[in-house]
C-alpha atoms as a PDB file:
ATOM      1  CA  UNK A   1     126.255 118.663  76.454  1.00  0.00           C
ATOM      2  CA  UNK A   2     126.342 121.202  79.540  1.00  0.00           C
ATOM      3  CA  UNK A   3     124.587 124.343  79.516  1.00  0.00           C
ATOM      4  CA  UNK A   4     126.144 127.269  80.438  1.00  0.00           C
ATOM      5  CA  UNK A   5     123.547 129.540  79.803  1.00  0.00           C
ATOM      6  CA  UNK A   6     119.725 129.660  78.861  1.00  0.00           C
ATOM      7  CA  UNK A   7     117.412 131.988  77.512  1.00  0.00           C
ATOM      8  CA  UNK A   8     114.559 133.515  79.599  1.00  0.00           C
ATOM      9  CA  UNK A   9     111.731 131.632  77.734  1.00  0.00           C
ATOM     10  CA  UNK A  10     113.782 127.827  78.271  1.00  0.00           C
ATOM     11  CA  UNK A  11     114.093 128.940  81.942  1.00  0.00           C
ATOM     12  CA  UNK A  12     110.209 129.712  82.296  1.00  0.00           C
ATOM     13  CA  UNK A  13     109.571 125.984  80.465  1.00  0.00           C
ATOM     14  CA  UNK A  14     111.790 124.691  83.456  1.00  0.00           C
ATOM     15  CA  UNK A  15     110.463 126.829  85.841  1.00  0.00           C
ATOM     16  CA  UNK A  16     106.672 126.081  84.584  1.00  0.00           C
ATOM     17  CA  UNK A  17     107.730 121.931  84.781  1.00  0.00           C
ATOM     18  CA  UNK A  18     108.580 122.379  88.282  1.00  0.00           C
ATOM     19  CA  UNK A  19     105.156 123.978  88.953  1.00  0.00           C
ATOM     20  CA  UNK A  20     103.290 120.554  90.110  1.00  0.00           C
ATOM     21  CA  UNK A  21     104.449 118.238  92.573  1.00  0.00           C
ATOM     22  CA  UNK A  22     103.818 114.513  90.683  1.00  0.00           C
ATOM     23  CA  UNK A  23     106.568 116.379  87.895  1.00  0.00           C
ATOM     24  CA  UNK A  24     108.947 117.731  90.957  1.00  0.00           C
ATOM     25  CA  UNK A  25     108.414 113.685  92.182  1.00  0.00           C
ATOM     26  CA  UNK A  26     108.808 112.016  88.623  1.00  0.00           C
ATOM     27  CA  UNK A  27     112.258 114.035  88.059  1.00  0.00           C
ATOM     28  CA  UNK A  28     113.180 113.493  91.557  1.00  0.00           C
ATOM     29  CA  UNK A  29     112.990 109.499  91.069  1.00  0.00           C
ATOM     30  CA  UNK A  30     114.805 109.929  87.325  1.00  0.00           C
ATOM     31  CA  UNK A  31     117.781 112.199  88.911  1.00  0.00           C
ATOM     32  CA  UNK A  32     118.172 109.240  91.648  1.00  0.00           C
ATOM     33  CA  UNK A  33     117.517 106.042  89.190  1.00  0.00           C
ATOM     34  CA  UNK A  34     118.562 107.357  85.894  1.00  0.00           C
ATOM     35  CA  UNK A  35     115.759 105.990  83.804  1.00  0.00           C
ATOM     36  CA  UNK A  36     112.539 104.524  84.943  1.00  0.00           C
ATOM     37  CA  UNK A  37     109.512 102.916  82.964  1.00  0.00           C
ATOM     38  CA  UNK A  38     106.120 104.700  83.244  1.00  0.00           C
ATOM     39  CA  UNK A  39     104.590 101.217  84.744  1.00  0.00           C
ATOM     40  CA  UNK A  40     107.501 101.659  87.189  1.00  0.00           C
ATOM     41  CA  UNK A  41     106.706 105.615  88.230  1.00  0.00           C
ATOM     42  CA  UNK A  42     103.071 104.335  88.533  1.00  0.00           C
ATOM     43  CA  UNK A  43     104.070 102.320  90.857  1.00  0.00           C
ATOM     44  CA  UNK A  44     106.290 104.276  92.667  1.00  0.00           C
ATOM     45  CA  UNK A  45     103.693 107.217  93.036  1.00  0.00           C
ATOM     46  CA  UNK A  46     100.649 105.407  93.148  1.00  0.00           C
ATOM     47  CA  UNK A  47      99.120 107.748  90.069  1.00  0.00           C
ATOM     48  CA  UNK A  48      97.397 106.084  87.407  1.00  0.00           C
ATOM     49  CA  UNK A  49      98.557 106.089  84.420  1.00  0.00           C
ATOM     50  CA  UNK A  50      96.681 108.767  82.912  1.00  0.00           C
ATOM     51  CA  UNK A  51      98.048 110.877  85.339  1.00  0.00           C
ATOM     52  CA  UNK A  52     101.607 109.603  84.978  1.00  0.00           C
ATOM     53  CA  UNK A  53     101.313 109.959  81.144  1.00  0.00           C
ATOM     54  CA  UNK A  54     100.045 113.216  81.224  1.00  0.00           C
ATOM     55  CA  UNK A  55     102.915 114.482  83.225  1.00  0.00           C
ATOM     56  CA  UNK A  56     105.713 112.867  81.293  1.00  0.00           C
ATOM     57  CA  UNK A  57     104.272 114.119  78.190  1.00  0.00           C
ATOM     58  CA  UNK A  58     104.484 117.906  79.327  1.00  0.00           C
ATOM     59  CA  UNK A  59     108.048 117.233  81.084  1.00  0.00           C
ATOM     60  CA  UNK A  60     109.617 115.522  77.695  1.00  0.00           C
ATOM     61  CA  UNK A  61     107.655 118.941  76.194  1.00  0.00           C
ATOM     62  CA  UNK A  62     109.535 121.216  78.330  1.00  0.00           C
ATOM     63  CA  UNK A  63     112.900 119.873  77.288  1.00  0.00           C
ATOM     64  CA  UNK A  64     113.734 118.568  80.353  1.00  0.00           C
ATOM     65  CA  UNK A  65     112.749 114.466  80.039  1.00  0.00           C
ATOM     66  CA  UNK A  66     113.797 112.143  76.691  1.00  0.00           C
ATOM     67  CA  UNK A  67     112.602 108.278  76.300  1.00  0.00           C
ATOM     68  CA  UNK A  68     114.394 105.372  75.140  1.00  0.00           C
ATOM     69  CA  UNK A  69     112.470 102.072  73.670  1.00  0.00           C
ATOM     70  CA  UNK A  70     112.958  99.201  74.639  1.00  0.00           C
ATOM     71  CA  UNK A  71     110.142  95.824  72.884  1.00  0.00           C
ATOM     72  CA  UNK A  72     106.978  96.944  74.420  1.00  0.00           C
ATOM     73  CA  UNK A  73     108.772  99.182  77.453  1.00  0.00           C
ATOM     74  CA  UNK A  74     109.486 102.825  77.175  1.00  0.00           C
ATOM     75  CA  UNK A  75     112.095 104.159  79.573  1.00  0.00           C
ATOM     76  CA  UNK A  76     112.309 108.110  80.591  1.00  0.00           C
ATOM     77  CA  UNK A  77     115.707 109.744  81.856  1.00  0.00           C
ATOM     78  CA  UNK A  78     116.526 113.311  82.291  1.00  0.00           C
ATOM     79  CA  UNK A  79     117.980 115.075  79.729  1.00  0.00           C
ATOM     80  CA  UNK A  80     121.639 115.647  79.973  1.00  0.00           C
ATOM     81  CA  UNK A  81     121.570 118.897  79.284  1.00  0.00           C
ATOM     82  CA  UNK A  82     119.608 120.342  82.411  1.00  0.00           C
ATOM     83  CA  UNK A  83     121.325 117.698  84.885  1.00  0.00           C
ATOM     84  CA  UNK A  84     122.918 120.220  86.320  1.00  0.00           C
ATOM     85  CA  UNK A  85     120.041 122.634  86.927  1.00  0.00           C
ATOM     86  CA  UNK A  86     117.524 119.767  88.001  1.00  0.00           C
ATOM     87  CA  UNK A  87     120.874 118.467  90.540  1.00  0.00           C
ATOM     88  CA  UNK A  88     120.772 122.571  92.147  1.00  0.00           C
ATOM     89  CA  UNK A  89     117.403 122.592  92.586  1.00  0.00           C
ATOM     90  CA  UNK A  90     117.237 118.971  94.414  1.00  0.00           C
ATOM     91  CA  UNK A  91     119.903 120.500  97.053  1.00  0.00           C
ATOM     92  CA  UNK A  92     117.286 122.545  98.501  1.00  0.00           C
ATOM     93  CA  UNK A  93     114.251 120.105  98.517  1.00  0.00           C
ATOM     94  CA  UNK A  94     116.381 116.531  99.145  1.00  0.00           C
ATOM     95  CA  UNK A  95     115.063 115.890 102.490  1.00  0.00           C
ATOM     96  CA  UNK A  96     111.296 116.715 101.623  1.00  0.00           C
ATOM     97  CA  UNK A  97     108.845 113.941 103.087  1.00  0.00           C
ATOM     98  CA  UNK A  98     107.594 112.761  99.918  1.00  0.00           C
ATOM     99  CA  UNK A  99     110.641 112.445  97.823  1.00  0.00           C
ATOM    100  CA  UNK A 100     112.358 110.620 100.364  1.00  0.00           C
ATOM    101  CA  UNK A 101     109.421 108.039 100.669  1.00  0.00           C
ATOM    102  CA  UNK A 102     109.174 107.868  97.106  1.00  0.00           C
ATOM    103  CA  UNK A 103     112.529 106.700  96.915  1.00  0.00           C
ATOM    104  CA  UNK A 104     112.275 104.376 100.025  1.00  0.00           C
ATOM    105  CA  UNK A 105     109.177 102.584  97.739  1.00  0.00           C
ATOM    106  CA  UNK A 106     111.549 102.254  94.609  1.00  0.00           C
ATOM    107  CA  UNK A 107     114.450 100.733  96.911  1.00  0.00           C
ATOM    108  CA  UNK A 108     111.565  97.945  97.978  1.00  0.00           C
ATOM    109  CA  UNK A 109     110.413  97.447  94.328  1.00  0.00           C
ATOM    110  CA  UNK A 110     113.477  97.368  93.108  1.00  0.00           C
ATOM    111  CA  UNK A 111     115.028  94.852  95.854  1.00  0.00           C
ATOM    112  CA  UNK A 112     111.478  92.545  95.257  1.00  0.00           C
ATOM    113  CA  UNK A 113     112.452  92.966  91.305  1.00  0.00           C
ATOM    114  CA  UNK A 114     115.597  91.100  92.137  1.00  0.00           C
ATOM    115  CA  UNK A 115     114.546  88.880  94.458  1.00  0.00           C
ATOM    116  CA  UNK A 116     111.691  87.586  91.633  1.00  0.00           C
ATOM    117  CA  UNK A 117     114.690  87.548  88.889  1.00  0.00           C
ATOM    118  CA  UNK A 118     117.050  85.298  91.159  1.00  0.00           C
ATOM    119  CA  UNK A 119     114.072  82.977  91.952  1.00  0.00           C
ATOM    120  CA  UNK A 120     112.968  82.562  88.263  1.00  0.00           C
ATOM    121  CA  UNK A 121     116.722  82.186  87.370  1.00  0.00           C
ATOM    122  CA  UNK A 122     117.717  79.589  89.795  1.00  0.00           C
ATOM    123  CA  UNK A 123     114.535  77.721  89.493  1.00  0.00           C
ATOM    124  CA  UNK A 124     115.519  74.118  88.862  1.00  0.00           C
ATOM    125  CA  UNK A 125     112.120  72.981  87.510  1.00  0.00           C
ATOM    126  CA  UNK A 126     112.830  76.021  84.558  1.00  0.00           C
ATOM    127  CA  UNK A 127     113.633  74.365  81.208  1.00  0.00           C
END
Protein backbone atom coordinates (compact mmCIF):
# COMPACT_ATOMS: atom_id res chain seq x y z
CA UNK A 1 0.00 0.00 0.00
CA UNK A 2 1.38 3.50 -1.35
CA UNK A 3 0.62 6.63 0.25
CA UNK A 4 -0.49 9.34 -1.56
CA UNK A 5 -1.06 11.60 1.06
CA UNK A 6 -0.48 12.03 4.93
CA UNK A 7 -1.76 14.01 7.59
CA UNK A 8 0.32 16.74 9.33
CA UNK A 9 0.66 14.82 12.68
CA UNK A 10 2.02 11.24 10.60
CA UNK A 11 4.43 13.65 8.81
CA UNK A 12 5.80 15.20 12.21
CA UNK A 13 6.18 11.24 13.55
CA UNK A 14 8.38 10.87 10.31
CA UNK A 15 9.88 13.99 10.53
CA UNK A 16 10.57 13.51 14.51
CA UNK A 17 12.17 9.67 13.48
CA UNK A 18 14.53 11.31 11.26
CA UNK A 19 15.63 13.65 14.11
CA UNK A 20 18.77 11.38 15.35
CA UNK A 21 21.39 10.07 13.29
CA UNK A 22 21.71 6.09 14.65
CA UNK A 23 17.60 6.14 13.28
CA UNK A 24 18.64 8.15 9.85
CA UNK A 25 21.62 5.10 9.85
CA UNK A 26 19.29 2.11 10.95
CA UNK A 27 16.68 3.06 8.03
CA UNK A 28 19.45 3.81 5.76
CA UNK A 29 20.88 0.06 6.14
CA UNK A 30 16.95 -1.39 6.02
CA UNK A 31 16.16 0.74 2.65
CA UNK A 32 19.56 -0.89 1.18
CA UNK A 33 19.20 -4.63 2.80
CA UNK A 34 15.54 -4.96 3.19
CA UNK A 35 15.45 -6.51 6.61
CA UNK A 36 18.21 -6.78 9.08
CA UNK A 37 18.41 -8.46 12.66
CA UNK A 38 19.09 -6.12 15.63
CA UNK A 39 22.42 -8.37 16.43
CA UNK A 40 23.16 -7.53 12.77
CA UNK A 41 22.56 -3.41 13.05
CA UNK A 42 24.71 -3.77 16.25
CA UNK A 43 27.13 -4.83 14.39
CA UNK A 44 26.94 -2.76 11.62
CA UNK A 45 26.90 0.50 13.83
CA UNK A 46 28.90 -0.52 16.56
CA UNK A 47 25.91 0.63 19.21
CA UNK A 48 25.09 -1.62 21.88
CA UNK A 49 22.22 -3.02 22.04
CA UNK A 50 20.49 -0.88 24.36
CA UNK A 51 21.05 1.74 22.12
CA UNK A 52 20.01 -0.20 19.02
CA UNK A 53 16.82 -1.36 20.86
CA UNK A 54 15.91 1.83 21.97
CA UNK A 55 15.94 3.24 18.53
CA UNK A 56 14.05 0.50 16.78
CA UNK A 57 11.48 0.65 19.36
CA UNK A 58 10.67 4.46 18.69
CA UNK A 59 11.10 3.91 14.72
CA UNK A 60 8.50 0.73 14.68
CA UNK A 61 6.48 3.55 17.07
CA UNK A 62 6.54 6.11 14.47
CA UNK A 63 5.04 3.87 11.84
CA UNK A 64 7.83 3.77 9.82
CA UNK A 65 9.74 0.14 10.87
CA UNK A 66 7.63 -3.48 11.29
CA UNK A 67 9.45 -6.88 12.55
CA UNK A 68 9.13 -10.28 11.40
CA UNK A 69 10.08 -13.48 13.77
CA UNK A 70 11.96 -15.76 12.94
CA UNK A 71 13.04 -18.98 16.24
CA UNK A 72 14.97 -16.78 18.49
CA UNK A 73 15.81 -13.88 15.60
CA UNK A 74 13.71 -10.86 15.05
CA UNK A 75 14.14 -9.18 11.69
CA UNK A 76 13.15 -5.26 11.06
CA UNK A 77 12.22 -3.91 7.44
CA UNK A 78 10.71 -0.68 6.50
CA UNK A 79 7.30 -0.39 6.22
CA UNK A 80 5.90 -0.45 2.78
CA UNK A 81 3.93 2.20 3.11
CA UNK A 82 6.58 5.11 3.62
CA UNK A 83 9.14 3.42 1.05
CA UNK A 84 8.62 5.96 -1.00
CA UNK A 85 9.11 8.90 1.36
CA UNK A 86 12.18 7.22 3.23
CA UNK A 87 13.60 6.45 -0.86
CA UNK A 88 13.15 10.80 -1.44
CA UNK A 89 14.73 11.61 1.45
CA UNK A 90 17.89 9.13 0.87
CA UNK A 91 18.40 11.07 -2.65
CA UNK A 92 19.64 13.96 -0.87
CA UNK A 93 21.84 12.33 1.91
CA UNK A 94 23.15 8.99 -0.28
CA UNK A 95 26.66 9.99 -0.45
CA UNK A 96 26.97 11.08 3.34
CA UNK A 97 30.29 9.62 4.98
CA UNK A 98 28.67 7.52 7.43
CA UNK A 99 25.97 5.84 5.51
CA UNK A 100 28.23 4.91 2.91
CA UNK A 101 30.69 3.25 5.47
CA UNK A 102 27.94 1.71 7.16
CA UNK A 103 27.07 -0.03 4.18
CA UNK A 104 30.73 -0.82 3.14
CA UNK A 105 30.79 -2.78 6.91
CA UNK A 106 27.50 -4.76 6.03
CA UNK A 107 28.99 -5.74 2.45
CA UNK A 108 32.15 -7.28 4.65
CA UNK A 109 29.80 -8.98 7.20
CA UNK A 110 27.71 -10.10 4.90
CA UNK A 111 30.50 -11.54 2.37
CA UNK A 112 32.33 -13.20 5.86
CA UNK A 113 28.55 -14.59 6.59
CA UNK A 114 28.90 -16.51 3.39
CA UNK A 115 32.17 -17.38 3.40
CA UNK A 116 31.47 -19.15 7.17
CA UNK A 117 28.14 -20.83 5.56
CA UNK A 118 30.12 -22.37 2.48
CA UNK A 119 32.89 -23.59 4.88
CA UNK A 120 30.45 -25.24 7.40
CA UNK A 121 28.51 -26.62 4.35
CA UNK A 122 31.28 -28.17 2.45
CA UNK A 123 33.02 -29.38 5.49
CA UNK A 124 33.73 -33.05 4.86
CA UNK A 125 34.37 -33.99 8.52
CA UNK A 126 30.35 -32.57 9.07
CA UNK A 127 28.04 -35.55 9.72
Amino acid sequence: MRLKNISLSYGMRIFKALSEEPRVRILHLLQQNKELSISDLEHILDFTQTKTSRHLVYLKNSGLVGSRRVDQWIFYYILEEVQEIIQQVFKFIQKDANLIKDQEVYQILHSNRELAINKIQNNPYRK
